[in-house]
Protein backbone atom coordinates (compact mmCIF):
# COMPACT_ATOMS: atom_id res chain seq x y z
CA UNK A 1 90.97 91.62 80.26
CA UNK A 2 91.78 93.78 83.00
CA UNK A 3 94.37 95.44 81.45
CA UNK A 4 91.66 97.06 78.97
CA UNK A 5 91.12 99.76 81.77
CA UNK A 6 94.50 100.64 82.27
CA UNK A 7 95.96 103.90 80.30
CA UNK A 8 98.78 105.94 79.59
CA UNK A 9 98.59 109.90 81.45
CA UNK A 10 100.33 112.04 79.46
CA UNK A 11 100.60 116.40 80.83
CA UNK A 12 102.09 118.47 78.02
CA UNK A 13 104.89 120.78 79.67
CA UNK A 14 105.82 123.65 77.84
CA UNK A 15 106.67 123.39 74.50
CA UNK A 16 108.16 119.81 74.08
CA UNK A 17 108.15 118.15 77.53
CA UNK A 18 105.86 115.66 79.05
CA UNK A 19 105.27 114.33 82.00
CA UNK A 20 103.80 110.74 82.10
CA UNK A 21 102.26 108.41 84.89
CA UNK A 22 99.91 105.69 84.34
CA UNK A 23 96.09 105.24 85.38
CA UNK A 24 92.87 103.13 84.92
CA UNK A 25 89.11 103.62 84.66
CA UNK A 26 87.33 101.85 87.68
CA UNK A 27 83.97 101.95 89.34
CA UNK A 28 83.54 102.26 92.62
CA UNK A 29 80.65 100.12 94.81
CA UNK A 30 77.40 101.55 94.97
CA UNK A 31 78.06 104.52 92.17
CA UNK A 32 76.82 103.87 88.85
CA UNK A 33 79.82 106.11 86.84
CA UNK A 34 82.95 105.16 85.70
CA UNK A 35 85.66 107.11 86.97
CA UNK A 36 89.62 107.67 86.35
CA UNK A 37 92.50 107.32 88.76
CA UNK A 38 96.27 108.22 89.46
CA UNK A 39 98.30 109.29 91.32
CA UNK A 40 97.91 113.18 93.10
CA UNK A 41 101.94 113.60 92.05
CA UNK A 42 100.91 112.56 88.14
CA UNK A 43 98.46 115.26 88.33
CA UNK A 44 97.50 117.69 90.83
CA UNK A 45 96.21 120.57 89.64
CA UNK A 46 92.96 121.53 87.59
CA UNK A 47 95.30 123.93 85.48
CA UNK A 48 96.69 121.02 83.87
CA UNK A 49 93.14 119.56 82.38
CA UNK A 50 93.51 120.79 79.36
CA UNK A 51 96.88 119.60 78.82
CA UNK A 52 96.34 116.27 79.84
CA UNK A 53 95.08 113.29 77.68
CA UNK A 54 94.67 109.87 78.74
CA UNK A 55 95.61 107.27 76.57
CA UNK A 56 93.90 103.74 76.21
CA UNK A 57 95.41 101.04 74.18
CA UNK A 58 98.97 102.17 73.94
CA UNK A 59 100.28 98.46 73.47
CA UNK A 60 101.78 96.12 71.20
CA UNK A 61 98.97 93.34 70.60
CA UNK A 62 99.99 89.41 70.37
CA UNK A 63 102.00 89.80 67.65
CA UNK A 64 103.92 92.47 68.36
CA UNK A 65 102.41 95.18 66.25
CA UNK A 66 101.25 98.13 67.56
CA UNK A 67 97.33 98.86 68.45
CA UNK A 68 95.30 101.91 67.39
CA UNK A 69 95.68 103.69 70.90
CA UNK A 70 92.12 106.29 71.57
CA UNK A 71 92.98 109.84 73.65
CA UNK A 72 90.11 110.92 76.42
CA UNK A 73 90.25 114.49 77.73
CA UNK A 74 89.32 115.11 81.42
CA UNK A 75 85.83 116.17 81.64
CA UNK A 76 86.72 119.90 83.29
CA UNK A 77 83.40 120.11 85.01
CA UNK A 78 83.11 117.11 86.07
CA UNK A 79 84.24 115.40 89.82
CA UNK A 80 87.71 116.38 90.87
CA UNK A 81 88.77 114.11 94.13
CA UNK A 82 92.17 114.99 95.13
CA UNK A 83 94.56 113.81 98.23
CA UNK A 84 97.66 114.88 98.55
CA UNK A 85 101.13 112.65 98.42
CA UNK A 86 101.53 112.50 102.19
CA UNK A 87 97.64 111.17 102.98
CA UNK A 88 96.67 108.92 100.12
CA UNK A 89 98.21 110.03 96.83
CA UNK A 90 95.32 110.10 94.51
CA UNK A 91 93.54 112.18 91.55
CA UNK A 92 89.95 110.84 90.77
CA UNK A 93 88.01 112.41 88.23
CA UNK A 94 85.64 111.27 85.18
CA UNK A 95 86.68 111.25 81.42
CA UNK A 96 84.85 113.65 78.58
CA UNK A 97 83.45 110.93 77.15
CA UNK A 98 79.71 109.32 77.03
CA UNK A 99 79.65 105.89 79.25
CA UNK A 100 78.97 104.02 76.30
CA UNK A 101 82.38 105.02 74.49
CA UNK A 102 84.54 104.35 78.04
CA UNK A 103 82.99 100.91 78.71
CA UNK A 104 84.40 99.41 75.65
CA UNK A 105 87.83 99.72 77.40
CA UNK A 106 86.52 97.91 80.54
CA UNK A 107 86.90 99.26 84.21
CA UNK A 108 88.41 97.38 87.31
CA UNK A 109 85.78 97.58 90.16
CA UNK A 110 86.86 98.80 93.53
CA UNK A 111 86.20 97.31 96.89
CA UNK A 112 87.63 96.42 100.12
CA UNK A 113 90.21 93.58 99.55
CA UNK A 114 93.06 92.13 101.71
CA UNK A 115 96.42 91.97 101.49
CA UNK A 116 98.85 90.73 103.66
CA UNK A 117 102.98 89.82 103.60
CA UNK A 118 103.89 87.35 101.71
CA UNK A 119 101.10 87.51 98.97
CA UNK A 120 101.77 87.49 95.49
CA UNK A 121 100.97 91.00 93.57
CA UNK A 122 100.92 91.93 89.47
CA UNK A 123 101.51 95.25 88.13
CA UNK A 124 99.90 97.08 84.82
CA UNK A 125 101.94 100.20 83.87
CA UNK A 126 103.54 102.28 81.27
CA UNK A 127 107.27 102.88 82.83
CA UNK A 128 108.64 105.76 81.25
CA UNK A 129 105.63 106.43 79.09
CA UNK A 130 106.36 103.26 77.20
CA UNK A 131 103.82 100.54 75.79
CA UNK A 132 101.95 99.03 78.46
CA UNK A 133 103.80 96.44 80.36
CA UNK A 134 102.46 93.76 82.73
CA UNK A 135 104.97 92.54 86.07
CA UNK A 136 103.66 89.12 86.83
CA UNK A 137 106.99 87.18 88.14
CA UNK A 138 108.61 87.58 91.79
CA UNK A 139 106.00 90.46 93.01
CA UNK A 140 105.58 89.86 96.74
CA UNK A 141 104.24 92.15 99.32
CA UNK A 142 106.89 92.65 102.53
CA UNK A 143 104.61 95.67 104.15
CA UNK A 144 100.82 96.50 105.15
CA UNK A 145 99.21 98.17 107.26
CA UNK A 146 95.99 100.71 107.00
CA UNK A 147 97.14 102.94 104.29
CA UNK A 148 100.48 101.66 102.33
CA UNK A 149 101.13 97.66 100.85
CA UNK A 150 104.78 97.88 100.03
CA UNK A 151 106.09 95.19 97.35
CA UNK A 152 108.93 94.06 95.29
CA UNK A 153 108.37 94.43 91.81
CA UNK A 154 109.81 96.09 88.81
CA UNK A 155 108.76 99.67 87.53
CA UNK A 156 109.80 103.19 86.60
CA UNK A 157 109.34 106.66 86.71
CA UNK A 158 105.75 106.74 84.67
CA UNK A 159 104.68 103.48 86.90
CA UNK A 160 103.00 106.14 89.02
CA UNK A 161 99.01 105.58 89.13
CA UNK A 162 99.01 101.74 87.97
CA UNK A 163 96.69 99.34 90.07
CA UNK A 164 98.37 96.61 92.06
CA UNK A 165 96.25 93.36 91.59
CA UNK A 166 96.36 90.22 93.88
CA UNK A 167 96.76 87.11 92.22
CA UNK A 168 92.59 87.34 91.34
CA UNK A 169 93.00 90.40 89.68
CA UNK A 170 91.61 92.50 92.26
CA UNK A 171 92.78 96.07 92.69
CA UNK A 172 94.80 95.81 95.92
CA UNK A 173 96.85 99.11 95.95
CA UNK A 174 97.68 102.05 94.23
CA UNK A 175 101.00 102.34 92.95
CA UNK A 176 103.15 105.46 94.11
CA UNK A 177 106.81 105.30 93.93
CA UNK A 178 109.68 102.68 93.69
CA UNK A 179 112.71 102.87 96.05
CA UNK A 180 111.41 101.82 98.80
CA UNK A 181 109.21 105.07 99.45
């Protein structure tokens, strides 16, 4: 269920490059609208907007055949939260797209949750662009403090932008980068 909310970002560069990350619609506590987030390094800049689609479904469904995936645009007059890589590393913004279309895909609600070493942590992504993916085995979280949860887990460039979920399915983190960044 919660992976309904969690899409594929995909920035046309140039003529036949992309670059991908991953994101997921989510409402926030005490706000009645359903907003999008990533990562600030997936996508940065309101140039990019109209380059940009955001891609819900792109998975394989329980028996392996692909589903019909739907393509949002970002709404270009809508919010546009940013925060750079070195504070918080996000992009929040809404989707062109009536509330009524969106909620069919879901959202994962954000509040304040805790995490602490030694907890257990799942990852929904779309490394490299790819089908979504889901990390369930041997996530654990070695680091917290105030503004970064650092885990073991495994993901890829594209990973970028996927929520971290405890093992209730909260939202937990944001991911940014593997390597031990």
């Amino acid at each position: 269920i919660r992976s309904k909310a969690v899409a594929k970002v995909e920035i046309k560069i140039g003529t036949q490059g992309y670059n991908v990350g991953t994101g997921f619609l989510c409402k926030i506590e005490d706000f009645e609208d359903l907003f999008f987030l990533t990562n600030y390094h997936v996508i940065n800049d309101k140039r990019w907007i109209s380059n940009t689609k955001i891609i819900f479904n792109y998975e394989m469904d329980i028996n392996g055949d692909s589903k019909s995936s739907k393509s949002f645009k970002i709404d270009e007059h809508g919010p546009w939260y940013t925060s750079p890589v070195a504070e918080n590393d996000v992009c929040i913004f809404k989707l062109d797209a009536p509330k009524e279309e969106l909620i069919d895909f879901q959202y994962l609600p954000l509040k304040k949750t805790e995490v602490s070493i030694n907890d257990f942590v799942n990852i929904i992504q779309h490394p490299k662009g790819e089908m979504k993916q889901i990390s369930l085995y041997h996530n654990i979280v070695t680091n917290t403090n105030d503004r970064v949860v650092q885990y073991l887990t495994d993901t890829l460039k594209g990973s970028s932008g996927s929520p971290v979920f405890n093992s209730d399915w909260d939202v937990v983190a944001l991911h940014h980068s593997g390597g031990g960044s």
